[in-house]
C-alpha atoms as a PDB file:
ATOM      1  CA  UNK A   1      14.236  -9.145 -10.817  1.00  0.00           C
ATOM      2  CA  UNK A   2      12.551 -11.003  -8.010  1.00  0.00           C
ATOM      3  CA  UNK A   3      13.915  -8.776  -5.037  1.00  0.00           C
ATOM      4  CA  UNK A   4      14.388  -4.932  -4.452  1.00  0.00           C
ATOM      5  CA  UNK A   5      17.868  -4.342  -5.340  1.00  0.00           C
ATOM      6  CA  UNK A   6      20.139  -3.054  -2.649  1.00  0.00           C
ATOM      7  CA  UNK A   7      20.942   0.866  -2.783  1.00  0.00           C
ATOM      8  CA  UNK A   8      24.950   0.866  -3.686  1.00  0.00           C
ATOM      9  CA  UNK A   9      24.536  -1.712  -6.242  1.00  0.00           C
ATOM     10  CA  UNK A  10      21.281  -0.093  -8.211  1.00  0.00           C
ATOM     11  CA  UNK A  11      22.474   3.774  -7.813  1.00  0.00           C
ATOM     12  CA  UNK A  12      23.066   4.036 -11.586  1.00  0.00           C
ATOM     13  CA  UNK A  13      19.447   2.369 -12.570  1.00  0.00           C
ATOM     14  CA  UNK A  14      17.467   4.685  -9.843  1.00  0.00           C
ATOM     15  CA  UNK A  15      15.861   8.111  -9.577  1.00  0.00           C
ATOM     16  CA  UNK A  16      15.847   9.593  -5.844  1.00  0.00           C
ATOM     17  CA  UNK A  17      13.912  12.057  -4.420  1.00  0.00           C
ATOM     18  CA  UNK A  18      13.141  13.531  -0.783  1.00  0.00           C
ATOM     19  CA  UNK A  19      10.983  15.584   0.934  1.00  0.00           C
ATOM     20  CA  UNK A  20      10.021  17.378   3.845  1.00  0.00           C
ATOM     21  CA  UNK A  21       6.422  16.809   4.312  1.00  0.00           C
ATOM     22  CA  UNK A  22       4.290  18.543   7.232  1.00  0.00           C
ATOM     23  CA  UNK A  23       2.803  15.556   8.516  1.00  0.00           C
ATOM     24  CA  UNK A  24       3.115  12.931  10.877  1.00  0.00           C
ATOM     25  CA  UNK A  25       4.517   9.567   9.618  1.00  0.00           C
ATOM     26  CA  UNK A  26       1.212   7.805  10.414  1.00  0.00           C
ATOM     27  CA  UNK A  27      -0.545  10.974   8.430  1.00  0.00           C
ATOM     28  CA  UNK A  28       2.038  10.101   5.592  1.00  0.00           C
ATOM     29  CA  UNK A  29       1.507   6.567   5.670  1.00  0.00           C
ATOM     30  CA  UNK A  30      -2.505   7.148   5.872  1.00  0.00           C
ATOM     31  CA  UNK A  31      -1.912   8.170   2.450  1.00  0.00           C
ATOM     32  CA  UNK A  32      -0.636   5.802   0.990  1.00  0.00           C
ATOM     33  CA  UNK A  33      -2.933   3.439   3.151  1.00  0.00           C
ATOM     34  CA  UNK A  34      -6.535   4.438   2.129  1.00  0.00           C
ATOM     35  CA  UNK A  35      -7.282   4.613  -1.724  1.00  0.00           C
ATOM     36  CA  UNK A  36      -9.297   7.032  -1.515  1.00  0.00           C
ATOM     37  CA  UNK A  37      -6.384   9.310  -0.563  1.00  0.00           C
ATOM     38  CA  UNK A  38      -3.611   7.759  -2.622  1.00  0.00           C
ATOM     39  CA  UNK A  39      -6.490   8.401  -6.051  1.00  0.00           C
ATOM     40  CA  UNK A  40      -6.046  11.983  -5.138  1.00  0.00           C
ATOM     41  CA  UNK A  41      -2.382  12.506  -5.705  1.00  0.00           C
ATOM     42  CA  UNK A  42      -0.984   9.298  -7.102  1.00  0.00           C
ATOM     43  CA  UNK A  43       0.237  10.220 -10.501  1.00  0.00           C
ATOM     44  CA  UNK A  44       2.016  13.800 -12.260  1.00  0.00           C
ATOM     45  CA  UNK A  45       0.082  16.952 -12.548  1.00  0.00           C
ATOM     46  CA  UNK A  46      -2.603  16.229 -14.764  1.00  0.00           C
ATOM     47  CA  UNK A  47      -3.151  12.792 -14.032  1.00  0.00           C
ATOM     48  CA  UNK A  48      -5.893  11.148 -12.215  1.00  0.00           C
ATOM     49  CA  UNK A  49      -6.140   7.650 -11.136  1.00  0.00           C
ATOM     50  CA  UNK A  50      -8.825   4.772 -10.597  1.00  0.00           C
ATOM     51  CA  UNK A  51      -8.185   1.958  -8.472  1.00  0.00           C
ATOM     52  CA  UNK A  52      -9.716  -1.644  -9.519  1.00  0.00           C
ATOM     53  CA  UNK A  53      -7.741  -3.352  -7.152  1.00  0.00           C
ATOM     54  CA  UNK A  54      -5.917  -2.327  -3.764  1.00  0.00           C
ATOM     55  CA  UNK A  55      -5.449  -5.038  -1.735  1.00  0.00           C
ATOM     56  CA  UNK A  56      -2.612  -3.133   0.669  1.00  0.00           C
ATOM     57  CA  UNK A  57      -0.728  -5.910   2.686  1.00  0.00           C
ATOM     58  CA  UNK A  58       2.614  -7.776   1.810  1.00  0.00           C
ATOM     59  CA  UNK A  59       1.642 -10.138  -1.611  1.00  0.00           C
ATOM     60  CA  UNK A  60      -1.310  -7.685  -2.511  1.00  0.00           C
ATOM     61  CA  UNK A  61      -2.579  -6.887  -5.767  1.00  0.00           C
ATOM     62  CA  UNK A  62      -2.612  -3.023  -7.028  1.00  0.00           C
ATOM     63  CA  UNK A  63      -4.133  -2.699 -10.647  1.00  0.00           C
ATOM     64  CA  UNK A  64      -5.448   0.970 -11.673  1.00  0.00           C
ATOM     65  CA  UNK A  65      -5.006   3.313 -14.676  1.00  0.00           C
ATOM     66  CA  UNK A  66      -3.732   6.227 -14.777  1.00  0.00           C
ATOM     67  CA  UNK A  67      -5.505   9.071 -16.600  1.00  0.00           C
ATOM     68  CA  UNK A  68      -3.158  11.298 -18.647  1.00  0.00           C
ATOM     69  CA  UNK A  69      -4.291  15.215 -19.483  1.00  0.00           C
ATOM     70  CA  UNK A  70      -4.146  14.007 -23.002  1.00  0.00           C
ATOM     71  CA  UNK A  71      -6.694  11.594 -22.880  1.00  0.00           C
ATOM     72  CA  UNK A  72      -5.200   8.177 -22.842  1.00  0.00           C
ATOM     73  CA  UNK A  73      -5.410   5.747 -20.301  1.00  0.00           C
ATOM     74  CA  UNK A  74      -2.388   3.816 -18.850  1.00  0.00           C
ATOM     75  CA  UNK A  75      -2.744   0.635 -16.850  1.00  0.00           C
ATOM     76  CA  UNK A  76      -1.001  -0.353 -14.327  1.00  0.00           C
ATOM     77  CA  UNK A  77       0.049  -3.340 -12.435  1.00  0.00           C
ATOM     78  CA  UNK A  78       2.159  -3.596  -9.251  1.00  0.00           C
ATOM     79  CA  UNK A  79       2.308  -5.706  -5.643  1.00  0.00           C
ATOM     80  CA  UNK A  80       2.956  -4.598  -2.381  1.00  0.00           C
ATOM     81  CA  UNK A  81       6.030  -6.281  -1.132  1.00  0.00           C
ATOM     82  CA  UNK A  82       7.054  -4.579   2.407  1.00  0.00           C
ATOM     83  CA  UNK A  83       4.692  -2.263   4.789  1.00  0.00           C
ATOM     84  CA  UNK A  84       5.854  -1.362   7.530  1.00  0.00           C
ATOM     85  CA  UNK A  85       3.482   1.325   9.209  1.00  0.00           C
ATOM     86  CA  UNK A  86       4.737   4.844   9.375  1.00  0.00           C
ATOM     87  CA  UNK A  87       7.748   3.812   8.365  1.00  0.00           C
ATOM     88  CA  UNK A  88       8.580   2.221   5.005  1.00  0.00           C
ATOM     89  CA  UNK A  89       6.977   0.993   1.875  1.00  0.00           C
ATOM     90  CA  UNK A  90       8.093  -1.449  -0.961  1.00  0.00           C
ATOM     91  CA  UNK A  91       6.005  -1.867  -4.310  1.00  0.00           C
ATOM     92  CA  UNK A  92       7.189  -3.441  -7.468  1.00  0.00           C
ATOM     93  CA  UNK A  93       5.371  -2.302 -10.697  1.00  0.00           C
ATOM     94  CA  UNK A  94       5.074  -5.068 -12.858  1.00  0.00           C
ATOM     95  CA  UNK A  95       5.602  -4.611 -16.627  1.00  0.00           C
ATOM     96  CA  UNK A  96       7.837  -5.944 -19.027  1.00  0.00           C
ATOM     97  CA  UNK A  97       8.623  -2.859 -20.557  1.00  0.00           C
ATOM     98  CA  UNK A  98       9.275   0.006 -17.286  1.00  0.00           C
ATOM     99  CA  UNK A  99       9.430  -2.682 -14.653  1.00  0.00           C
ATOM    100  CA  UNK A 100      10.748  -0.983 -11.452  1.00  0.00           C
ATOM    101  CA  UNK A 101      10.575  -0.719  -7.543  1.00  0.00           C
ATOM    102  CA  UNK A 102       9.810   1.610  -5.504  1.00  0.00           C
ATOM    103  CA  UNK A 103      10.964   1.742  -2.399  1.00  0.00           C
ATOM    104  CA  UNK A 104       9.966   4.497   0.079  1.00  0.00           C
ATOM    105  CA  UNK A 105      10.999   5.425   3.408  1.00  0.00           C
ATOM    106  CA  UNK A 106       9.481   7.752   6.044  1.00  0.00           C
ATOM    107  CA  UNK A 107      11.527   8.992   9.138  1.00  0.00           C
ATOM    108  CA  UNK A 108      10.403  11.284  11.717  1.00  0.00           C
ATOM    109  CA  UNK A 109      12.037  14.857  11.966  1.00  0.00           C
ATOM    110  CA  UNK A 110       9.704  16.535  14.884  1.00  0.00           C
ATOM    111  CA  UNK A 111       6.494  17.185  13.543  1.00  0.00           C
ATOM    112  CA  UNK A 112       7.334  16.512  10.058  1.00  0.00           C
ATOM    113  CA  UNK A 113       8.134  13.556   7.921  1.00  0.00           C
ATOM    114  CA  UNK A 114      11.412  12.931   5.595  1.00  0.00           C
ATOM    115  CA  UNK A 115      10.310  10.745   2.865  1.00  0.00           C
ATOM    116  CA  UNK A 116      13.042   9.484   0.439  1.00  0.00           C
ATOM    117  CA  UNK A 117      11.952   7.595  -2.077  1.00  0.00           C
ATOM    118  CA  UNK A 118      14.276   5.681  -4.449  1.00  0.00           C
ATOM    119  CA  UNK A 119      12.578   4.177  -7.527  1.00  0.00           C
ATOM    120  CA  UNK A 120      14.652   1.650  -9.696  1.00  0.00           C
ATOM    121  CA  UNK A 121      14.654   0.069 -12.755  1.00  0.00           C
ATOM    122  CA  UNK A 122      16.139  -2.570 -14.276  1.00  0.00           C
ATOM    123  CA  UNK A 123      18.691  -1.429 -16.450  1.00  0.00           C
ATOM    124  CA  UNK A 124      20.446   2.199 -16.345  1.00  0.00           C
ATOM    125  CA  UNK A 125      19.475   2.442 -20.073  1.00  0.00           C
ATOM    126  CA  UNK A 126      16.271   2.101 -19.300  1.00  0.00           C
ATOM    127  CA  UNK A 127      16.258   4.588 -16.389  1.00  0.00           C
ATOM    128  CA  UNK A 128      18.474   6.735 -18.993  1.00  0.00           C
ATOM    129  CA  UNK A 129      15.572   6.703 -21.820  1.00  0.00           C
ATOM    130  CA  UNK A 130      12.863   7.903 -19.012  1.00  0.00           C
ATOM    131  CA  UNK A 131      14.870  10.391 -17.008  1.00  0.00           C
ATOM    132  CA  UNK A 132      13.137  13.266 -19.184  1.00  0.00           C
ATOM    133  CA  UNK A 133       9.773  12.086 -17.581  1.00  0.00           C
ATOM    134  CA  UNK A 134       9.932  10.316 -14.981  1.00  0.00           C
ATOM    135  CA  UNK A 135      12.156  12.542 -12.964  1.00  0.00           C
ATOM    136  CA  UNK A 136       9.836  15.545 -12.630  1.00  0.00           C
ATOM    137  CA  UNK A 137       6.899  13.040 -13.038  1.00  0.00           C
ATOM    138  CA  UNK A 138       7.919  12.096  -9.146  1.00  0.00           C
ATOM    139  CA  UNK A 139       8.890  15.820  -7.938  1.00  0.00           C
ATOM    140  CA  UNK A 140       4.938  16.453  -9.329  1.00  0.00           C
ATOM    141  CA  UNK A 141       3.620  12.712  -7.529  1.00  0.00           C
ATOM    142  CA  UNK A 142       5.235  14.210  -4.434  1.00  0.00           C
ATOM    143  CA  UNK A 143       3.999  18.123  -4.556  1.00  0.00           C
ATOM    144  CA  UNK A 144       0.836  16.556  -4.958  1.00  0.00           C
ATOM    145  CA  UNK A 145       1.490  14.342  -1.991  1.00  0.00           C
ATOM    146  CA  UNK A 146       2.447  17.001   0.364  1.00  0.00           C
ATOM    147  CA  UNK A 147      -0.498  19.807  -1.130  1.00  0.00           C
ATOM    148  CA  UNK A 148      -2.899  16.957  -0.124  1.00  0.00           C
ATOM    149  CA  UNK A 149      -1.313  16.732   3.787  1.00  0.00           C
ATOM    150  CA  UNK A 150      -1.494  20.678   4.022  1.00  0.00           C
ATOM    151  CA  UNK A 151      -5.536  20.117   3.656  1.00  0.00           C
END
């Protein structure tokens, strides 16, 4: 798929998720913004990440692997396709096998920051066969997330 697929039409290939965070858009955005942040909690529990690429602007270039508890490594390839500060945040992981988007939004509630982020795949078989992982793969990406804020 060359474009992020609109919500109504995708609902049956994506996972959502949302979360109060208490931070500032521009804090949650940060995060996402500098790698040095995003290595800390990008990934489930467990995991750790290293960055060889992170070129964050529309059209950039985000290759890292992804350290599992278990030992084995697991590269990854996506592009940043929409950032728009504090406020929303479009990547597409590239893969032939697991290709998805990811599309996350950040709205201000006071002090604190809803994000919603709505990851989808290509087929709802696909999204079927991972649902086991994937799903509380994100919850864990985004307690990590908001632990990191709290610091």
């Amino acid at each position: 798929m060359s474009a992020l697929p609109d919500a109504q039409t995708s609902a049956a290939r994506a996972f959502l998720h949302q979360r109060l965070l208490d931070a500032t858009p521009t804090r949650v955005f940060a995060a996402f913004a500098d790698p040095a942040l995003l290595a800390r909690w990008w990934g489930p529990a467990g995991f750790r990440s290293s960055f060889q690429t992170f070129e964050f602007r529309p059209g950039g270039a985000w290759r890292f692997v992804m350290h599992g508890p278990d030992g084995q490594d697991y590269p990854n390839e996506s592009r940043f396709h929409t950032l728009q500060p504090d406020q929303r945040i479009v990547i597409e992981h590239l893969a032939l096998v697991h290709h998805f988007w990811l599309d996350i939004t950040l709205s201000a509630q006071g002090a604190q920051t809803l994000l919603q982020w709505r990851q989808v795949f290509d087929s709802a078989e696909e999204r079927d066969a991972l649902a086991d992982f994937v799903g509380p793969a994100n919850e864990q990406n985004l307690d990590r997330l908001a632990k990191l804020l709290c610091t």
